[in-house]
Each structure stands twice: as C-alpha cells, then as structure tokens.
C-alpha atoms as a PDB file:
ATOM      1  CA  UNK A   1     -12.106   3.097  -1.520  1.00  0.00           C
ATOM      2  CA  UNK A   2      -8.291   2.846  -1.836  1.00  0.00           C
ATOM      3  CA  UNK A   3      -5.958   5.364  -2.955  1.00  0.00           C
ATOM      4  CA  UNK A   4      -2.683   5.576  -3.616  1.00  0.00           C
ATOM      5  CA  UNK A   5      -0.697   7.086  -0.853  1.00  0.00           C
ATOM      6  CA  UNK A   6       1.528   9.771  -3.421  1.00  0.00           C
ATOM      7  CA  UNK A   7      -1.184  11.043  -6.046  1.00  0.00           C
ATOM      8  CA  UNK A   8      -4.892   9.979  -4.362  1.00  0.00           C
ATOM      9  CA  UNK A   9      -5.521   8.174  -7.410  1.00  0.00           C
ATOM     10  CA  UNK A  10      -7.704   5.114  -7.263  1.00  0.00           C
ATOM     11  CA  UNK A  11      -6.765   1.986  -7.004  1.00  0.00           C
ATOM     12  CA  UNK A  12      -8.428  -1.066  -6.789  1.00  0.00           C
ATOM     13  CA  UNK A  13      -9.459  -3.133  -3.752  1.00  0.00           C
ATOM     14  CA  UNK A  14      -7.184  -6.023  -4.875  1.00  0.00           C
ATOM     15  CA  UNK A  15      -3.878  -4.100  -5.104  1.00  0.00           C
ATOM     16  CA  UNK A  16      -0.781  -5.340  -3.445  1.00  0.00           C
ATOM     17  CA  UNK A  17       0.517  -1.933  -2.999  1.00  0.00           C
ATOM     18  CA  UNK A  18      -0.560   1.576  -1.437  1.00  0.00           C
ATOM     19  CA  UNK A  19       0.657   3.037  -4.503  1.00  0.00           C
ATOM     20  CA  UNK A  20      -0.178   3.538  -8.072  1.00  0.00           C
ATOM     21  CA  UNK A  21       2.135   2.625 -11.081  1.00  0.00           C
ATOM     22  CA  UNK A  22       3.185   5.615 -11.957  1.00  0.00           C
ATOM     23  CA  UNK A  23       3.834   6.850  -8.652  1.00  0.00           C
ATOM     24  CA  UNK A  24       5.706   3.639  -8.115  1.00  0.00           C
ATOM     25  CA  UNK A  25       8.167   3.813 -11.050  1.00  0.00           C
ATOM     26  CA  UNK A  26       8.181   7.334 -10.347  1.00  0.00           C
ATOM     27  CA  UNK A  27       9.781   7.074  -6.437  1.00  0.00           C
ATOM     28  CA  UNK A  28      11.861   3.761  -7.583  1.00  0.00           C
ATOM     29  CA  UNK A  29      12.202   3.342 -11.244  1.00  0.00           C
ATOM     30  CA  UNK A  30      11.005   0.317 -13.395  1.00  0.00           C
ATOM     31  CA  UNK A  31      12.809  -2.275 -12.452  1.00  0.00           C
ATOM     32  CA  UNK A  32      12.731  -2.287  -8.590  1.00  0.00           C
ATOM     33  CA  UNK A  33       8.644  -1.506  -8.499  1.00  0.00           C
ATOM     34  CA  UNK A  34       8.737  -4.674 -10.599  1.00  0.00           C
ATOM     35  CA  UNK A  35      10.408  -6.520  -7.764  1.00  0.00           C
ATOM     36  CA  UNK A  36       8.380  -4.640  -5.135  1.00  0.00           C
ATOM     37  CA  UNK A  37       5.267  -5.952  -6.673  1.00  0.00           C
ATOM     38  CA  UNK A  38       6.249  -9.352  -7.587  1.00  0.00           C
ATOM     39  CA  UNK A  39       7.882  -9.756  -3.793  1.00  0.00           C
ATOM     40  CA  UNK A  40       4.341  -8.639  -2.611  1.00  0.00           C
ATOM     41  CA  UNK A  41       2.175 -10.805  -4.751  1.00  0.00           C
ATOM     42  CA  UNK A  42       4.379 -14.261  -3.775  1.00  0.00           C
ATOM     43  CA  UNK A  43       4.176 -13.462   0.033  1.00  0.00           C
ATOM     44  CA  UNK A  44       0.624 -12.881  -0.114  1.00  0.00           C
ATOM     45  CA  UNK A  45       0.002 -16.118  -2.008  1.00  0.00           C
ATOM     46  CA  UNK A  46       2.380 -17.964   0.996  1.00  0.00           C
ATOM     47  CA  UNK A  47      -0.275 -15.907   3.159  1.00  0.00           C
ATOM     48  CA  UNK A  48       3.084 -14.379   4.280  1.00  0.00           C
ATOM     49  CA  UNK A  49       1.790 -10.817   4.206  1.00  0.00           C
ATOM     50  CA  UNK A  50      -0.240  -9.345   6.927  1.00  0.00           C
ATOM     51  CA  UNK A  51      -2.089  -5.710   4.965  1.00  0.00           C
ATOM     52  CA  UNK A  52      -3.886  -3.466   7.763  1.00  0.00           C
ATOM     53  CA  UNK A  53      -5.480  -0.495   7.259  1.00  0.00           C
ATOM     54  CA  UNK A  54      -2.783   1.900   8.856  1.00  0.00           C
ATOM     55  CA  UNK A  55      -5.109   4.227  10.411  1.00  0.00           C
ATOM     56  CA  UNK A  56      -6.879   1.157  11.698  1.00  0.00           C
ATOM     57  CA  UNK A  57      -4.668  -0.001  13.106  1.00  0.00           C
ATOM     58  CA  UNK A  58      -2.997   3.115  14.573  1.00  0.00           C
ATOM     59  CA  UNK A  59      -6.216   3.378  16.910  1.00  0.00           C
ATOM     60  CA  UNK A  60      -6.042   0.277  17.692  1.00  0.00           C
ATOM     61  CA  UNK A  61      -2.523  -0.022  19.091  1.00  0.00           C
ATOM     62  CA  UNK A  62      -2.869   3.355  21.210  1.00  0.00           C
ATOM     63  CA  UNK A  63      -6.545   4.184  21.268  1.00  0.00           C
ATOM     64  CA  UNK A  64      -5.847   7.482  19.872  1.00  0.00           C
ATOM     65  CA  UNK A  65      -7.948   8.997  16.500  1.00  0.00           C
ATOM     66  CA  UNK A  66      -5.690  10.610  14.463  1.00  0.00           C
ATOM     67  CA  UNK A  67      -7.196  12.763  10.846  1.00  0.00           C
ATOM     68  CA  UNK A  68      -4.694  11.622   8.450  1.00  0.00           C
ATOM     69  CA  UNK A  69      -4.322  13.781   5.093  1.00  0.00           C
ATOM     70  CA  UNK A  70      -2.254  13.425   1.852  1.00  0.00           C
END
C-alpha cells in the first residue's frame, strides 16, 4: 500500500508522486504541483524516471534496517 508521505493518506499504486493532491497544492500551490506532476508523468513515459522504494533501497545501499515513521 502507498501513502502519501505528508498526510498517510492512500494513494494508488499507479501514482507518479509520494504525495497526495492536497498535500501537494498545499506545500507548492496549484500551479507548480501541476508542473511537478506533468514533468513526472512525461519522464516516466520516456522511461526517464527510475521510482524505488526509499526504504528499499536505503538497505540496500548500506545494509542497514532503518523503522521509518511519518
């Protein structure tokens, strides 16, 4: 399950973003979550955009198992 990295609401498996709408106009206003989104979505489609699990890949890199909590 994904959630967004602010509020811990759900999000689905197919979002671009850690982040909810809300939460995302809410840190950067309208117009430049628009752009954050669209920017996201067209390097993903260019297969441009290499998403990881961060805690994943956090273990990975040093080995070390780290409880991460919003």
């Amino acid at each position: 399950m994904k959630k967004c990295l602010y509020c811990g609401e759900e999000l689905s498996r197919e979002s671009i973003v850690d982040f909810c709408r809300r939460c995302g106009v809410g840190v950067w206003g309208e117009k430049m979550f628009n752009a954050i989104v669209q920017n996201m979505e067209e390097a993903k489609e260019k297969g441009n955009l290499c998403h990881t699990d961060s805690k994943t890949s956090f273990e990975k890199d040093t080995g070390k198992i780290e409880k991460f909590s919003l």
